[in-house]
Protein backbone atom coordinates (compact mmCIF):
# COMPACT_ATOMS: atom_id res chain seq x y z
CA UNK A 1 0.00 0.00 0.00
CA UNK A 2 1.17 3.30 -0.65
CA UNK A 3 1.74 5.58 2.42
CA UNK A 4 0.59 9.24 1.69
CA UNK A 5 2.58 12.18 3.77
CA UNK A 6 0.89 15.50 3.95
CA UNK A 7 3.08 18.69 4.32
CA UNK A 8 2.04 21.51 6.40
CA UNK A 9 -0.68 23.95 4.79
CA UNK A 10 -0.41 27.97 4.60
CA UNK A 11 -1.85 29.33 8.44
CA UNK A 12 -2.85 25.40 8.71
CA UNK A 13 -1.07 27.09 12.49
CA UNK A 14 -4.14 29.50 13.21
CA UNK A 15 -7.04 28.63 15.35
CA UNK A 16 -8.47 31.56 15.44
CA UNK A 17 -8.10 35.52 14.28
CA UNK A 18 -9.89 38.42 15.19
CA UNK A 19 -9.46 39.99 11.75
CA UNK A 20 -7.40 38.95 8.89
CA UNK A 21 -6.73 42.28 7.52
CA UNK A 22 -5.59 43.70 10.87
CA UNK A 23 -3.59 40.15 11.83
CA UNK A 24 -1.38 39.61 8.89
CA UNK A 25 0.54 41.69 6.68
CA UNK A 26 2.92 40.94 4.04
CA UNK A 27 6.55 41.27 5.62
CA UNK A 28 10.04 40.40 4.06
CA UNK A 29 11.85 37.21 4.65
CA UNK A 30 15.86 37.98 4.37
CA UNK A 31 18.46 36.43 2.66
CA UNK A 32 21.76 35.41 4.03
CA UNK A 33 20.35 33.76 7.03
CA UNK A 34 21.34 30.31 7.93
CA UNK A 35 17.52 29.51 7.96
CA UNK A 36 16.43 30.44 4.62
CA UNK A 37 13.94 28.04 3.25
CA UNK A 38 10.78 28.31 5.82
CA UNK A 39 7.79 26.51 5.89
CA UNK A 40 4.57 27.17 6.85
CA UNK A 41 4.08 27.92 10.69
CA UNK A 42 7.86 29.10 11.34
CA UNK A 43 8.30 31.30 14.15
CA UNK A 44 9.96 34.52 13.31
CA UNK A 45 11.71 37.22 14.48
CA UNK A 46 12.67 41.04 13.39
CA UNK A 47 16.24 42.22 12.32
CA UNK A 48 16.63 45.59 13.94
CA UNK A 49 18.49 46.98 11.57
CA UNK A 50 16.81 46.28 8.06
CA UNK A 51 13.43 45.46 9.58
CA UNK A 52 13.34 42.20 7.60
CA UNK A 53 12.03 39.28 8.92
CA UNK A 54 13.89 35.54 9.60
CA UNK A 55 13.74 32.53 11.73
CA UNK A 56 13.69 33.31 14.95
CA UNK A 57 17.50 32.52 16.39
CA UNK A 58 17.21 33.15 20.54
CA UNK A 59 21.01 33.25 19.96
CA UNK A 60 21.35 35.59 18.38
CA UNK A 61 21.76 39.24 18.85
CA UNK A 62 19.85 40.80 15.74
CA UNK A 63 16.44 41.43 16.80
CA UNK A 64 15.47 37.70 15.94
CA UNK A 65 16.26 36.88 19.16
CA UNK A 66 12.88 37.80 20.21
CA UNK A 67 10.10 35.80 18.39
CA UNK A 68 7.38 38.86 16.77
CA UNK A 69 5.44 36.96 14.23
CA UNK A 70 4.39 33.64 12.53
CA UNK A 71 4.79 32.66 8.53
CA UNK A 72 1.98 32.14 7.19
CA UNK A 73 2.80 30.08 4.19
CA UNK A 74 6.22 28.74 2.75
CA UNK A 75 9.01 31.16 1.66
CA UNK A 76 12.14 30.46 0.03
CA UNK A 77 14.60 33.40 0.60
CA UNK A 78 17.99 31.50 -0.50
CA UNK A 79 18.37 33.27 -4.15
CA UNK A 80 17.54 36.72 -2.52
CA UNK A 81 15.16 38.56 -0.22
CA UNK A 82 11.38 37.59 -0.90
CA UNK A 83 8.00 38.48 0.29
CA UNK A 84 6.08 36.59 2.21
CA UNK A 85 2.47 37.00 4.30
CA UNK A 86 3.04 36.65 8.19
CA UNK A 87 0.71 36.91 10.76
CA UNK A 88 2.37 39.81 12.69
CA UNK A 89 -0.04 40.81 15.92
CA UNK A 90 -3.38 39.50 17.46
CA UNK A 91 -5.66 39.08 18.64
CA UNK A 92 -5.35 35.37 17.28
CA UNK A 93 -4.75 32.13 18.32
CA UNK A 94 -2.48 29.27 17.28
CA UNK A 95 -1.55 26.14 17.42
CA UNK A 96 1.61 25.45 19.34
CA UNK A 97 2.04 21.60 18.02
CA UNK A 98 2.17 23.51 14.28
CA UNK A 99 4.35 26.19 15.25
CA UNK A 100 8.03 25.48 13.65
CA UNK A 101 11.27 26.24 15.62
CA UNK A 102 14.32 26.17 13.24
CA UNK A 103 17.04 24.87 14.81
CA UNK A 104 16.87 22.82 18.60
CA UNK A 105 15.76 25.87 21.23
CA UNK A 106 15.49 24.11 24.35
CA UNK A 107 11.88 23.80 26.39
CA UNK A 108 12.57 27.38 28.19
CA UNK A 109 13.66 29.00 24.82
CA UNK A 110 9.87 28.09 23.52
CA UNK A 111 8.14 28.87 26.08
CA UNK A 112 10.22 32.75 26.06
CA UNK A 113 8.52 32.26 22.35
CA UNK A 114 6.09 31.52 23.52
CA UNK A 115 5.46 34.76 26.02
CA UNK A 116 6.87 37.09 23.45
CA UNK A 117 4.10 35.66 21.29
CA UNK A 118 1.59 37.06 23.38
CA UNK A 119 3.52 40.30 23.46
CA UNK A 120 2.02 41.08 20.41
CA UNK A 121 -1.47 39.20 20.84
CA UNK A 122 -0.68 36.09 19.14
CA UNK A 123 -1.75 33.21 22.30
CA UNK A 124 -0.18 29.72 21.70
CA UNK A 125 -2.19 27.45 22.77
């Protein structure tokens, strides 16, 4: 028998959003990160200087340290910067078992995520 595997689906993260035109805007994923293919549901955060968005790194010392918004569907910034749609504040809901972490961030570096998340009115749950 042939085994079927379905990928994640663009905000198949979001539970629930107050309004979609107020939630999500359409951001820019950055090049030159060592995270630059990102699927659906990636957790992202904000370089301070160019205002560009990439995986959130909590090592790092950019801005992305500090997780600000969600992808909303796959974006592929390896040949260059690209834009992307991202759902950037709340109120909204998610899914925490479809959120993506790039990288291995430890239990406490998720749940800082997590709370950063809801910074910005985006509740894991």
């Amino acid at each position: 028998m042939t085994t079927l595997t379905e990928n994640t689906h663009p905000g198949g993260f979001l539970v629930w959003e107050a309004f979609r035109d107020f939630t999500r805007e359409t951001i820019t994923v950055a090049t030159g990160t060592a995270f630059a293919t990102l699927d659906p549901g990636t957790v992202l955060g904000k370089i301070t200087a160019s205002g560009k968005y990439a995986a959130h790194d909590p090592a790092a010392v950019d801005g992305t340290e500090t997780a600000v918004a969600v992808l909303w569907g796959k974006a592929d910034a390896t040949g260059g910067d690209v834009p992307a749609v991202a759902l950037v504040r709340g109120s909204a809901i998610v899914n925490r078992h479809d959120l993506v972490f790039v990288g291995t961030p430890s239990e406490g570096e998720i749940a800082a995520a997590h709370a950063a998340l809801l910074a910005v009115g985006i509740l894991v749950r």
